[in-house]
Protein backbone atom coordinates (compact mmCIF):
# COMPACT_ATOMS: atom_id res chain seq x y z
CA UNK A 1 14.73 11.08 4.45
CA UNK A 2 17.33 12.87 1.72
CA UNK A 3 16.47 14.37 -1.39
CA UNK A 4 17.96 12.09 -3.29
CA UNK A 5 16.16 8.71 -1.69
CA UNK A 6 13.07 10.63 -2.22
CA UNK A 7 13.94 11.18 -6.11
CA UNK A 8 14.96 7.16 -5.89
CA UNK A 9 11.76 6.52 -4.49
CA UNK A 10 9.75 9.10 -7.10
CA UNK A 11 11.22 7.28 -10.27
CA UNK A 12 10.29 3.83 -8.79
CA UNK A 13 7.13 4.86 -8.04
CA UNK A 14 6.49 6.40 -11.09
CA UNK A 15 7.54 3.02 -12.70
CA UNK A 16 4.86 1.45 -11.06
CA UNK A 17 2.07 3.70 -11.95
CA UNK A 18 3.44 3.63 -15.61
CA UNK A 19 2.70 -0.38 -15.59
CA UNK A 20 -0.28 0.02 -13.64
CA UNK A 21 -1.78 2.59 -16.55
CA UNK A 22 -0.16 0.30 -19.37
CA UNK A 23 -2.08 -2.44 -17.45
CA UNK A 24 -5.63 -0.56 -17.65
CA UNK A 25 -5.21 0.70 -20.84
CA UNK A 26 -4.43 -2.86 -21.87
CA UNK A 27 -7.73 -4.47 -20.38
CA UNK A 28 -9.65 -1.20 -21.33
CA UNK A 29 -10.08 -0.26 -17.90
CA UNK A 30 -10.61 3.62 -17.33
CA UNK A 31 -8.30 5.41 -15.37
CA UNK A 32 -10.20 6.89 -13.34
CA UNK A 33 -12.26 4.12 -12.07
CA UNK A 34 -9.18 2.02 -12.01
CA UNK A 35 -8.45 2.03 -7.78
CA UNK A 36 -4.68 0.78 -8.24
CA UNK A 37 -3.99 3.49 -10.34
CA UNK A 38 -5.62 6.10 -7.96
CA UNK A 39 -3.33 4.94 -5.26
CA UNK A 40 -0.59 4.92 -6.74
CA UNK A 41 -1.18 8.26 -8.16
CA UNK A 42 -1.59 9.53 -5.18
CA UNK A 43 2.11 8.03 -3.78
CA UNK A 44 3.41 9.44 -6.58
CA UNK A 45 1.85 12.97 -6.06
CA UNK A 46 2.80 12.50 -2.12
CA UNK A 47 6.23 12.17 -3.10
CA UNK A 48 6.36 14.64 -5.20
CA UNK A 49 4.86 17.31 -2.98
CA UNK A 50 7.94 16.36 -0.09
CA UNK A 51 10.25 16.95 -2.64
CA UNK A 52 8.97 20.17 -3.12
CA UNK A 53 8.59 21.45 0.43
CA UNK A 54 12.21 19.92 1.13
CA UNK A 55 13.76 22.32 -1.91
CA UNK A 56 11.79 25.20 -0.32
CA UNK A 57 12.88 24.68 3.12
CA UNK A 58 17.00 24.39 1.70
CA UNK A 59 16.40 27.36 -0.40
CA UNK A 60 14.86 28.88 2.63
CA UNK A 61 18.25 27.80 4.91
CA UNK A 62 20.55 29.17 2.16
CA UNK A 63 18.41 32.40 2.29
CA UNK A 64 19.06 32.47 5.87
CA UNK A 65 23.03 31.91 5.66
């Protein structure tokens, strides 16, 4: 996948965790007892992380050149 699908995908998944939250906090759920939030948390911090090893391995390329 390209950088700049996975920043697509990052904002819209960070959307979705922003209603999800809004959602809890709304119903006075807890965060962290709240599962949907968890998993989307963890999408978000998935995505996040390939974004970062994919800058590391262009810097790494350019480094090379």
């Amino acid at each position: 996948m390209k950088p700049e699908n996975y920043y697509k995908r990052l904002e819209e998944e960070k959307e979705k965790l922003g209603r999800l939250v809004k959602d809890a906090i709304k119903n006075g759920v807890p965060l962290a007892q709240d599962e949907a939030v968890i998993a989307q948390n963890s999408k978000v911090d998935e995505l996040v992380l390939k974004i970062q090893r994919e800058n590391e391995r262009q810097r790494k390329n350019r480094h090379e050149r």
